[in-house]
N, C-alpha and C. Protein backbone atom coordinates (compact mmCIF):
# COMPACT_ATOMS: atom_id res chain seq x y z
N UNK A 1 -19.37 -29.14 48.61
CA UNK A 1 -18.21 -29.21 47.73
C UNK A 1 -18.59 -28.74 46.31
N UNK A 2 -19.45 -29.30 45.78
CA UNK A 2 -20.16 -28.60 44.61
C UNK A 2 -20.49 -27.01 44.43
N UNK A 3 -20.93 -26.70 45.40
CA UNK A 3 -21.36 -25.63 45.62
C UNK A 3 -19.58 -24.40 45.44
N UNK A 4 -19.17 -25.10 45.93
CA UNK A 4 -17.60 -24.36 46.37
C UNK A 4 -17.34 -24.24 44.67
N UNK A 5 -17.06 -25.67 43.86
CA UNK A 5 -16.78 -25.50 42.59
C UNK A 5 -17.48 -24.35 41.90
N UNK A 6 -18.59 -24.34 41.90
CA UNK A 6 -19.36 -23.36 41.42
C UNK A 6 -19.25 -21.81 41.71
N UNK A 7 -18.68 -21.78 42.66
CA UNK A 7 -17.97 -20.27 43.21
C UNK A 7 -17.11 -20.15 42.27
N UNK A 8 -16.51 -21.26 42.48
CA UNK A 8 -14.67 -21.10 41.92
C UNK A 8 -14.95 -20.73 39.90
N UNK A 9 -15.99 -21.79 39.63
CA UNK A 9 -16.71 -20.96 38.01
C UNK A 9 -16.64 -19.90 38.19
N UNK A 10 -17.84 -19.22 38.85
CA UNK A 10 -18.23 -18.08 38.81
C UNK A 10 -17.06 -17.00 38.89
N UNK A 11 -16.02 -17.22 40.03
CA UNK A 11 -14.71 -16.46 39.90
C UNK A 11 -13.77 -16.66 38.91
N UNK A 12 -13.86 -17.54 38.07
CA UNK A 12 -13.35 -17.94 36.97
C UNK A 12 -13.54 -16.82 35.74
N UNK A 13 -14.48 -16.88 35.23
CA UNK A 13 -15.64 -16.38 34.25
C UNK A 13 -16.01 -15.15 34.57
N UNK A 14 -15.59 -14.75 36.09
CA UNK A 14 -15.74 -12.79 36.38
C UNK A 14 -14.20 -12.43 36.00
N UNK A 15 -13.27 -13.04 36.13
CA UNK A 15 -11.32 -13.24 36.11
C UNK A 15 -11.24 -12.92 34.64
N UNK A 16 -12.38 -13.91 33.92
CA UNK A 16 -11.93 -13.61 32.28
C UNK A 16 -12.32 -12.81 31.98
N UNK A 17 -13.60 -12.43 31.90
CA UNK A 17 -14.25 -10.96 31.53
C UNK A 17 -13.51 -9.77 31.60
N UNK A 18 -13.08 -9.81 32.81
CA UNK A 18 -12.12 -8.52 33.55
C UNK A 18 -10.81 -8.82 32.83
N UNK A 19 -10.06 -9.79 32.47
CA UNK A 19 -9.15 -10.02 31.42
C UNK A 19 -9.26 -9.98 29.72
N UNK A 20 -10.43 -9.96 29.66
CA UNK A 20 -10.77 -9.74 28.12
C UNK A 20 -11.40 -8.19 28.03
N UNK A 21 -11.87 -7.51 28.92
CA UNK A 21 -11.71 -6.43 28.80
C UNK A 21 -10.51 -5.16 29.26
N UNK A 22 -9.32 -5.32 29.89
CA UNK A 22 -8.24 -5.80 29.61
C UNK A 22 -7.46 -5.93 27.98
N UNK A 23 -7.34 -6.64 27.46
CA UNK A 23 -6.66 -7.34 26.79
C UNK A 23 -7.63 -6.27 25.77
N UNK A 24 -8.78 -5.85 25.18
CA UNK A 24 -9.52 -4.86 24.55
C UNK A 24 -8.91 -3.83 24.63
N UNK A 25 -8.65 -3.13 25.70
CA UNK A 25 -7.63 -1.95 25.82
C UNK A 25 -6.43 -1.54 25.18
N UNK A 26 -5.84 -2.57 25.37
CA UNK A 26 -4.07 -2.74 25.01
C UNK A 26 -4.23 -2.31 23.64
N UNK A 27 -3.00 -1.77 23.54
CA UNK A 27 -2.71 -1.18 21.72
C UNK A 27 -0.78 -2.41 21.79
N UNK A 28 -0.98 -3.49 20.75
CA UNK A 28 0.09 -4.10 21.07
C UNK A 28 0.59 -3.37 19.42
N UNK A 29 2.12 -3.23 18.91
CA UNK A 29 2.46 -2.84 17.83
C UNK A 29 3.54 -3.81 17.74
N UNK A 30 3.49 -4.03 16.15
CA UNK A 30 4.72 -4.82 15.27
C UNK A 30 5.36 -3.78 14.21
N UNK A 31 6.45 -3.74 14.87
CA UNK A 31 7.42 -2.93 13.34
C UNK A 31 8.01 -3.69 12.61
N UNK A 32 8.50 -4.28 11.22
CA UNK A 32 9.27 -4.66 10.81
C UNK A 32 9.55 -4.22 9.62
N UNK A 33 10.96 -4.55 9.12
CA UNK A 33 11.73 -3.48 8.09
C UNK A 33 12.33 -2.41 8.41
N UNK A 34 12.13 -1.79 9.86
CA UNK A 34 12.87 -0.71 10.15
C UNK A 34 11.51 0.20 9.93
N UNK A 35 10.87 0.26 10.26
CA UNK A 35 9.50 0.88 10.09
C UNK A 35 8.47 0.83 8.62
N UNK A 36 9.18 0.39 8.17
CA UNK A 36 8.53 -0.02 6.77
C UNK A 36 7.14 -0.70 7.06
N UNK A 37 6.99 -1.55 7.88
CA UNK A 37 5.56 -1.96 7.79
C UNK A 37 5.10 -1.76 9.67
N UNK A 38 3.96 -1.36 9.95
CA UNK A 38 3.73 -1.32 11.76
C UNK A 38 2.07 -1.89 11.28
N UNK A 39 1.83 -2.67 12.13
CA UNK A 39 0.59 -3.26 12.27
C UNK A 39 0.58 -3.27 13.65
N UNK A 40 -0.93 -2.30 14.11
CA UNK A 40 -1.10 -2.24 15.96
C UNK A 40 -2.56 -3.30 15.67
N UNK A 41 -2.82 -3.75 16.65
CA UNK A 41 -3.70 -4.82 17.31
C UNK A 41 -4.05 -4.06 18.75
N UNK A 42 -5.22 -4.68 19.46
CA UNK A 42 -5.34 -5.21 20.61
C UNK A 42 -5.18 -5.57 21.22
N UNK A 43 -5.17 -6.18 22.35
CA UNK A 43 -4.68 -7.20 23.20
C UNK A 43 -5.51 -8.73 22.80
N UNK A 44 -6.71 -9.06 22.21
CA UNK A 44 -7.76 -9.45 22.08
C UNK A 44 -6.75 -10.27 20.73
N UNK A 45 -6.20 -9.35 20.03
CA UNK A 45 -5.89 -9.98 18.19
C UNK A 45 -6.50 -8.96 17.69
N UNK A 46 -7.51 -8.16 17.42
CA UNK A 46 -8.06 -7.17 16.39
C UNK A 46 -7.47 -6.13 16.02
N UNK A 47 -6.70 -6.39 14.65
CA UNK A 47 -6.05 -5.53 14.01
C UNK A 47 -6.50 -4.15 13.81
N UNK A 48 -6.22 -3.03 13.94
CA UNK A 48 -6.53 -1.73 14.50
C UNK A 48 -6.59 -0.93 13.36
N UNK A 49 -4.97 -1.47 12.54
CA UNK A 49 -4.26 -0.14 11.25
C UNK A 49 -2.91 -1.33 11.26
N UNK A 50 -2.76 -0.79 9.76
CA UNK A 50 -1.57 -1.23 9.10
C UNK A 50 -1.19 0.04 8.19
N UNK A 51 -0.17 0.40 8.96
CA UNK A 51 0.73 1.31 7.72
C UNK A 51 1.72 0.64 7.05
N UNK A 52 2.17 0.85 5.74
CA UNK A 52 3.23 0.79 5.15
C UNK A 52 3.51 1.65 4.47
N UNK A 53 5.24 1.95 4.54
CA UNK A 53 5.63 2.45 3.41
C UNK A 53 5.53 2.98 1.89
N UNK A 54 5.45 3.98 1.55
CA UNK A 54 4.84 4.12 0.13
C UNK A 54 6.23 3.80 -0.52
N UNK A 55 7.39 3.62 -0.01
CA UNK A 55 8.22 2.99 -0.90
C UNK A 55 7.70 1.24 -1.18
N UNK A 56 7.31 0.88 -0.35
CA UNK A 56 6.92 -0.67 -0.83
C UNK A 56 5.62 -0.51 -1.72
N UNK A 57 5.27 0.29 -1.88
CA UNK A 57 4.04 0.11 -2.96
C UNK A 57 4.53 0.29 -4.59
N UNK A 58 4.76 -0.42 -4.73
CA UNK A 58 5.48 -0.47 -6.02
C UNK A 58 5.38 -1.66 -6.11
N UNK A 59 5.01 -2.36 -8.01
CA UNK A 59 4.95 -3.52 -8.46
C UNK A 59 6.18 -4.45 -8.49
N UNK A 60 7.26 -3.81 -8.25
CA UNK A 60 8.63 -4.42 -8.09
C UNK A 60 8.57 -5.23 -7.02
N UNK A 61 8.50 -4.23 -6.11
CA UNK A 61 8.38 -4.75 -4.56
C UNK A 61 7.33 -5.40 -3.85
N UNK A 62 6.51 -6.08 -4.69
CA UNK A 62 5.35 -6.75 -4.15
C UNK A 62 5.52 -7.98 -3.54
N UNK A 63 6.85 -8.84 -4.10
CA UNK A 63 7.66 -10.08 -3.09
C UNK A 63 7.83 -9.53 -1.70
N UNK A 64 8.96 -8.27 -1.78
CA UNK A 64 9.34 -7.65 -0.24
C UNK A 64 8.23 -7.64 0.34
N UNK A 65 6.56 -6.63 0.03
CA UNK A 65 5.89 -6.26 0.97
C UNK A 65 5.06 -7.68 1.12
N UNK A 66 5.20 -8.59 0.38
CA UNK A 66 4.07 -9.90 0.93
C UNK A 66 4.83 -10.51 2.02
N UNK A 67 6.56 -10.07 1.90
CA UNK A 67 7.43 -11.40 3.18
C UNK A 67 6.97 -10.31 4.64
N UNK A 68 7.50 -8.98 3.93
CA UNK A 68 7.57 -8.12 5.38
C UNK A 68 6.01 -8.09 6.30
N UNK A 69 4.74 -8.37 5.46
CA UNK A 69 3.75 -8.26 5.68
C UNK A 69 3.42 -9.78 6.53
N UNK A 70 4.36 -10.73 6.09
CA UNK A 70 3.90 -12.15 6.77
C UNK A 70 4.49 -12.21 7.88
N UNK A 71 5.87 -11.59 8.19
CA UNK A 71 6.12 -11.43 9.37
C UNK A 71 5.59 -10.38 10.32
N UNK A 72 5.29 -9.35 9.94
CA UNK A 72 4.68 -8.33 10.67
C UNK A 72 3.20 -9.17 11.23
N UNK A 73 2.58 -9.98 10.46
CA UNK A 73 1.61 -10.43 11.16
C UNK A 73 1.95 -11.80 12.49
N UNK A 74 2.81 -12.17 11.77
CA UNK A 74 3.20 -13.22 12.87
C UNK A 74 4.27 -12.46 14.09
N UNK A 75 4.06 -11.77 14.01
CA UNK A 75 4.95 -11.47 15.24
C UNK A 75 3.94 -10.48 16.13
N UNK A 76 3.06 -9.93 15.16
CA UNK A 76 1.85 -9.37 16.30
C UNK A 76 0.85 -10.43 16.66
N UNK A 77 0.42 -11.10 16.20
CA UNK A 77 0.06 -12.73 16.58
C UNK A 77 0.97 -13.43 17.55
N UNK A 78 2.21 -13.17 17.66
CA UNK A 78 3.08 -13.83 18.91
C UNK A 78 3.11 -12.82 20.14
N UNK A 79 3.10 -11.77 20.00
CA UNK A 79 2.77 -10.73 21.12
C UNK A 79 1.75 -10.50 21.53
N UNK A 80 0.09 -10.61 20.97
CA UNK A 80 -0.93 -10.89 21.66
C UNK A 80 -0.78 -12.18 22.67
N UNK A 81 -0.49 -13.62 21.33
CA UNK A 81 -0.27 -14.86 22.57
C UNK A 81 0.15 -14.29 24.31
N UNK A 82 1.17 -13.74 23.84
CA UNK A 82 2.23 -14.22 25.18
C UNK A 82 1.61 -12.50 26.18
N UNK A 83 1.25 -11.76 25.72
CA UNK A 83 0.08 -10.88 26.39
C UNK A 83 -0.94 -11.39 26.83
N UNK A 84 -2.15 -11.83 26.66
CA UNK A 84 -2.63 -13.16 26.41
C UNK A 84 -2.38 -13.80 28.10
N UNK A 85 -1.32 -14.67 28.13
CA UNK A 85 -0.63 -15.41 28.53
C UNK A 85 -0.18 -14.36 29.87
N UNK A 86 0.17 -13.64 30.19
CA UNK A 86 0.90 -13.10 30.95
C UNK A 86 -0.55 -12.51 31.98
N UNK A 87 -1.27 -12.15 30.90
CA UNK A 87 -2.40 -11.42 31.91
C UNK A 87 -3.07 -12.56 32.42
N UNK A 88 -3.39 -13.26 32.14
CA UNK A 88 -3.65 -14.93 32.58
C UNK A 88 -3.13 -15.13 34.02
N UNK A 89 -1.55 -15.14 34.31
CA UNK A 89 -1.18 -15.88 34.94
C UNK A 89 -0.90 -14.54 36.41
N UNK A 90 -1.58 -13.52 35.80
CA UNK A 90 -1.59 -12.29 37.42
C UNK A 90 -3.03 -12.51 37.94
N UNK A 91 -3.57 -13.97 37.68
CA UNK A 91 -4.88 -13.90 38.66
C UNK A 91 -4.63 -15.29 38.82
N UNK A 92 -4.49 -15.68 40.20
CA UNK A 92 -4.82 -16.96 40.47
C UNK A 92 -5.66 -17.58 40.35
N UNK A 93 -5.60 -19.01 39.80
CA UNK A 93 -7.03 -19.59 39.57
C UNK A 93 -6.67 -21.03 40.26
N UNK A 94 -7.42 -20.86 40.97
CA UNK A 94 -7.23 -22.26 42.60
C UNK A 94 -8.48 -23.54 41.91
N UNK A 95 -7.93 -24.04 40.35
CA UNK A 95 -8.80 -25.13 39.38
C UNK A 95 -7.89 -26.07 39.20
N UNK A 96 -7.90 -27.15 39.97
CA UNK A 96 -6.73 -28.56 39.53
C UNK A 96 -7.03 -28.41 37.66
N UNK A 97 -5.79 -28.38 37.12
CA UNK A 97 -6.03 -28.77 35.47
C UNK A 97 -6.11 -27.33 35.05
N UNK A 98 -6.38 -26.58 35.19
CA UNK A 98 -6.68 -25.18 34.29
C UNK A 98 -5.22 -24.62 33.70
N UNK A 99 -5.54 -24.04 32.41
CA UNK A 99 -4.31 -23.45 32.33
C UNK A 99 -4.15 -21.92 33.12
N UNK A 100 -2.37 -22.05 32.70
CA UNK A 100 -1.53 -20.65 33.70
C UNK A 100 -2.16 -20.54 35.53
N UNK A 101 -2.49 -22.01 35.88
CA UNK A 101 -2.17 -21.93 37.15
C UNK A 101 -0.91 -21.92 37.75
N UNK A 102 -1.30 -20.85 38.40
CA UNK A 102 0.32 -20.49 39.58
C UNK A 102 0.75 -21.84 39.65
């Protein structure tokens, strides 16, 4: 029985690897403003490039580009999660308790 658990690790921990390399690949993108700000990521979280607008570079507009900039990050931070999350749950993992078991 032990022995079995220890498979089930080992297929565990080969599942993630192969999912974190995976998730390395992916180019995930956030637009917000109407293209005014795009921040691409990874699948992983590692921010890639951030363009913005050279209309927001201006001392006027330094409120706009700090809000548009806080959401552009939180919403590529919510699309890794649930990427993340999705690639998770296309490999079965046969572990009473684990998360994104079928």
């Amino acid at each position: 029985m032990l022995n079995d658990l220890f498979k089930k690790v080992d297929e565990l921990k080969n599942k993630i690897n192969s999912i974190n390399e995976e998730l390395e690949k992916e180019t995930i993108e956030s637009i917000i403003g109407g293209g005014l700000i795009n921040i691409s990521a990874n699948g992983k979280g590692d921010i890639k490039s951030i363009n913005i607008d050279d209309s927001l570079l201006k001392i006027e507009k330094k409120e706009i580009l700090q809000g548009l900039l806080i959401s552009c990050i939180q919403s590529i931070q919510e699309k890794v999660k649930n990427k993340t999350e999705e690639k998770m749950r296309q490999f079965p993992i046969d572990i009473p308790g684990f998360p994104f078991v079928k």
